[in-house]
Protein backbone atom coordinates (compact mmCIF):
# COMPACT_ATOMS: atom_id res chain seq x y z
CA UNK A 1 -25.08 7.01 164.28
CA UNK A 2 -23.95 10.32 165.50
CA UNK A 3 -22.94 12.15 168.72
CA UNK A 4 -25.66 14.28 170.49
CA UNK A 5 -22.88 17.25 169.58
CA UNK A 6 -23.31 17.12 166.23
CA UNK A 7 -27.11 16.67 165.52
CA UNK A 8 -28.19 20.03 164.08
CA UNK A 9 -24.51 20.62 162.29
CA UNK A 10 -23.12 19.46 159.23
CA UNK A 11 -21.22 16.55 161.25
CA UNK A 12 -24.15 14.65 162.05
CA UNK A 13 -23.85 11.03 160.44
CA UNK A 14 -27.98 9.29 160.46
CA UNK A 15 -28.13 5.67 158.93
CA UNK A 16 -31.36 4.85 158.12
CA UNK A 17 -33.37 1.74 156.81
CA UNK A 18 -37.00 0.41 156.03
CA UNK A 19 -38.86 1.30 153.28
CA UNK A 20 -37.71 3.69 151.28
CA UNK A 21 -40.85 5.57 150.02
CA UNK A 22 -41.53 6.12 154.05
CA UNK A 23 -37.85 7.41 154.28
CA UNK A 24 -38.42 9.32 151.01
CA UNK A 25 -41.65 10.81 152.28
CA UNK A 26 -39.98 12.04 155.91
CA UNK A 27 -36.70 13.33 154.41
CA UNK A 28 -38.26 17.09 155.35
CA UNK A 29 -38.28 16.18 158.55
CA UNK A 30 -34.79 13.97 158.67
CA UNK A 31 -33.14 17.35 156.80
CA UNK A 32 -33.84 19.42 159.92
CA UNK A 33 -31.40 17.15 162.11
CA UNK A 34 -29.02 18.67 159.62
CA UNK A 35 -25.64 16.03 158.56
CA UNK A 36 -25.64 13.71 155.97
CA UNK A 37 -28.76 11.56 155.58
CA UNK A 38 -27.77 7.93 154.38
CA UNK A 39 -30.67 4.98 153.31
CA UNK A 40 -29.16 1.95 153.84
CA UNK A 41 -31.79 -0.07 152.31
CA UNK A 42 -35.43 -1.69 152.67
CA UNK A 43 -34.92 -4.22 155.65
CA UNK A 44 -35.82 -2.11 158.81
CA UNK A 45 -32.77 -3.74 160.95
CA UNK A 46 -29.70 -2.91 158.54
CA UNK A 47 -29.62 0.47 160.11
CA UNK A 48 -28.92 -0.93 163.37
CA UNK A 49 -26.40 -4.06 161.75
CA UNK A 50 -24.64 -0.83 160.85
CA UNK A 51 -24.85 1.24 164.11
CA UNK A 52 -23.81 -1.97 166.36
CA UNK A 53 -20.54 -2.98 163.88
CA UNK A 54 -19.36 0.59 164.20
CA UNK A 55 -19.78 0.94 167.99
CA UNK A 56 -18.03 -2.09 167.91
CA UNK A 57 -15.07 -0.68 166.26
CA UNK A 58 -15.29 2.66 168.79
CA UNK A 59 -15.56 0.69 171.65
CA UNK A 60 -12.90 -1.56 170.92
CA UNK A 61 -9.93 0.97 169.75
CA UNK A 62 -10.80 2.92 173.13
CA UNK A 63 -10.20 -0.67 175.43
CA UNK A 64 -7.31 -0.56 172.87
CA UNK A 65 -6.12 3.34 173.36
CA UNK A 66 -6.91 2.84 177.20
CA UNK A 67 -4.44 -0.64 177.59
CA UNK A 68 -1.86 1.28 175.85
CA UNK A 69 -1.92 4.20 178.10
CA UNK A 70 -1.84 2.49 180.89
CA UNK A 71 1.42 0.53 179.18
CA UNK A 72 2.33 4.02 178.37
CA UNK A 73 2.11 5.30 181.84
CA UNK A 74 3.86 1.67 183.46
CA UNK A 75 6.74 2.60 181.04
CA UNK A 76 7.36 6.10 182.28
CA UNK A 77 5.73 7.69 179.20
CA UNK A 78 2.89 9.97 179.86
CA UNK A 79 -0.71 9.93 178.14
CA UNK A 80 -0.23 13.51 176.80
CA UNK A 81 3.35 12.40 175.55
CA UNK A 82 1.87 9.53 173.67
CA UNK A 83 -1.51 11.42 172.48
CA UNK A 84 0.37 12.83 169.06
CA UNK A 85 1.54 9.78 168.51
CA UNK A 86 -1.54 7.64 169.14
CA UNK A 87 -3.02 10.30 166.59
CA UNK A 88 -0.53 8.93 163.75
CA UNK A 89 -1.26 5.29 164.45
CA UNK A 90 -4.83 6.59 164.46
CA UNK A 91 -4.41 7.97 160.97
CA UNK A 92 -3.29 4.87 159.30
CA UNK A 93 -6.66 3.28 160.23
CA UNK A 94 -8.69 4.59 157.08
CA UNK A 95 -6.31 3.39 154.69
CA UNK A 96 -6.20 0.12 156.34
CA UNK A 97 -10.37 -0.30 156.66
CA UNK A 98 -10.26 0.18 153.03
CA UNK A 99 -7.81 -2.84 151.94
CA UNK A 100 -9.48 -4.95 154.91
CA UNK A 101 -12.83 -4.34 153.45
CA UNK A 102 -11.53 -5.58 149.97
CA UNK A 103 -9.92 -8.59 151.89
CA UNK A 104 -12.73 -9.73 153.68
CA UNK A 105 -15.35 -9.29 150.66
CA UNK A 106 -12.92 -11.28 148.40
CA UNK A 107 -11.45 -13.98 150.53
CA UNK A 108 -7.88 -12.83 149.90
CA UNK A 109 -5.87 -11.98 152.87
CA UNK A 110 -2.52 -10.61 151.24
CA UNK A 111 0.17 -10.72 153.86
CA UNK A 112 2.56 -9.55 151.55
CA UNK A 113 3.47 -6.40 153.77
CA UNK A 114 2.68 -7.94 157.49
CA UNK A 115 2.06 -11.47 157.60
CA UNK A 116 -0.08 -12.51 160.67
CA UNK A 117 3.03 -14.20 161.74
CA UNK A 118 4.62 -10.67 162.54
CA UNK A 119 1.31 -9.45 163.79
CA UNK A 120 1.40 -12.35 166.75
CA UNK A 121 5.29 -11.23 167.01
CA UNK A 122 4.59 -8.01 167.64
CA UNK A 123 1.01 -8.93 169.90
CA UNK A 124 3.03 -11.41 172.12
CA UNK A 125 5.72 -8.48 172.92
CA UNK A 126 2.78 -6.09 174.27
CA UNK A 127 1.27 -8.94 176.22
CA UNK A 128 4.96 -9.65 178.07
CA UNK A 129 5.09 -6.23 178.27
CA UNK A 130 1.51 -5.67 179.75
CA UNK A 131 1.97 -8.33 182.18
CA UNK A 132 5.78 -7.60 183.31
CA UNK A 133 3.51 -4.13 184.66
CA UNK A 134 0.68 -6.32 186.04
CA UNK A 135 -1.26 -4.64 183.66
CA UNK A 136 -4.37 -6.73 182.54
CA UNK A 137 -3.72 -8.19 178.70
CA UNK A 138 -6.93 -10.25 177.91
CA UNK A 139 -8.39 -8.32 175.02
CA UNK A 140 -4.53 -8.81 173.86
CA UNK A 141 -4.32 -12.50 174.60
CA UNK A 142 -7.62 -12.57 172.77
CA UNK A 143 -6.70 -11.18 169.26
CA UNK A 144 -3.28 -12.95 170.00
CA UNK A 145 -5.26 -15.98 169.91
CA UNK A 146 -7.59 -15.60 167.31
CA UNK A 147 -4.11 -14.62 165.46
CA UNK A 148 -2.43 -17.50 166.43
CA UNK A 149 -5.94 -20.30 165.65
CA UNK A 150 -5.27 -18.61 162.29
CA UNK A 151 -2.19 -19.34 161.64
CA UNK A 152 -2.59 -22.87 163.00
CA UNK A 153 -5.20 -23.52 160.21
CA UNK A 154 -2.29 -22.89 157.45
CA UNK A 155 -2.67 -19.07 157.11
CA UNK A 156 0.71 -17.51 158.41
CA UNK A 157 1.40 -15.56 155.51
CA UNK A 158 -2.19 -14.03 154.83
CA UNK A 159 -3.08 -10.19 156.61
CA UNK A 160 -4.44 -10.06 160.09
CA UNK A 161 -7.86 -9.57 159.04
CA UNK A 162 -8.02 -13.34 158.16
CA UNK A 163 -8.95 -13.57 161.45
CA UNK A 164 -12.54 -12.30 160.72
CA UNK A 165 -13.29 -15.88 158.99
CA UNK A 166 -11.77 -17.07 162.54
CA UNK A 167 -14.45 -15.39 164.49
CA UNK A 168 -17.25 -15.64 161.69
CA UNK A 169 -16.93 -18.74 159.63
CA UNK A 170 -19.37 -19.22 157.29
């Protein structure tokens, strides 16, 4: 789980499962790729559960940084304008993947600061938006939906992240 730049560095992240004695017994070895060394347990896949669910969040803020540069640019604002402040919206992630994590491992979706009803406000605008430019807004339209199924089924004041039992009920 870490870029080809920073094997050999301090920066290099490696997730690793399967038994640990075998991980235990290799960690010579594993030390040489330098970075932080993580054993994620004994079943041999949870590595790559781990690996996939992060690319998933990569790959899905860069469709997300890539629509809103090209809203950017439709708008008259340029990507190196926007780039400091994409950083700032960038920097309230942590925090947020924190609280979400607490959410979505206790069931409790507190809205009390955004309610998924502003979320799909705020969604719907950037899809008008979007598609005033004939810009394509279907990864929008999709979280506005998922948004919108959630607040359908009774949730309108719980967080966003409520839509995770949307896409993965149990």
């Amino acid at each position: 789980m870490t870029p080809t730049t920073t094997i050999g560095t301090p920066a290099g992240v490696f997730l690793h499962s399967g038994p640990e004695a075998l991980y235990r017994e290799h960690r010579p070895v594993l030390d040489a790729l330098g970075g932080t060394h993580t054993h994620l347990g004994e079943d041999v896949g949870r590595a790559a559960a781990y690996d996939i669910a992060l690319l998933d969040i990569f790959w899905t803020a860069m469709a997300g940084y890539a629509h809103a540069l090209a809203v950017a640019r439709a708008e008259g604002v340029s990507a190196r304008e926007l780039a400091p402040f994409a950083k700032g919206i960038g920097a309230i992630l942590p925090p947020i993947f924190e609280l979400g994590a607490d959410d979505v491992d206790s069931g409790r979706f507190s809205g009390e600061d955004n309610p998924i009803t502003s979320a799909v406000s705020s969604m719907a605008h950037i899809v008008h938006t979007s598609e005033a430019h004939g810009i394509d807004a279907s990864v929008m339209r999709a979280a506005e939906g998922l948004a919108r199924r959630a607040i359908g089924r009774g949730h309108g004041t719980d967080g966003f992240l409520r839509i995770t039992d949307i896409m993965n009920p149990r």
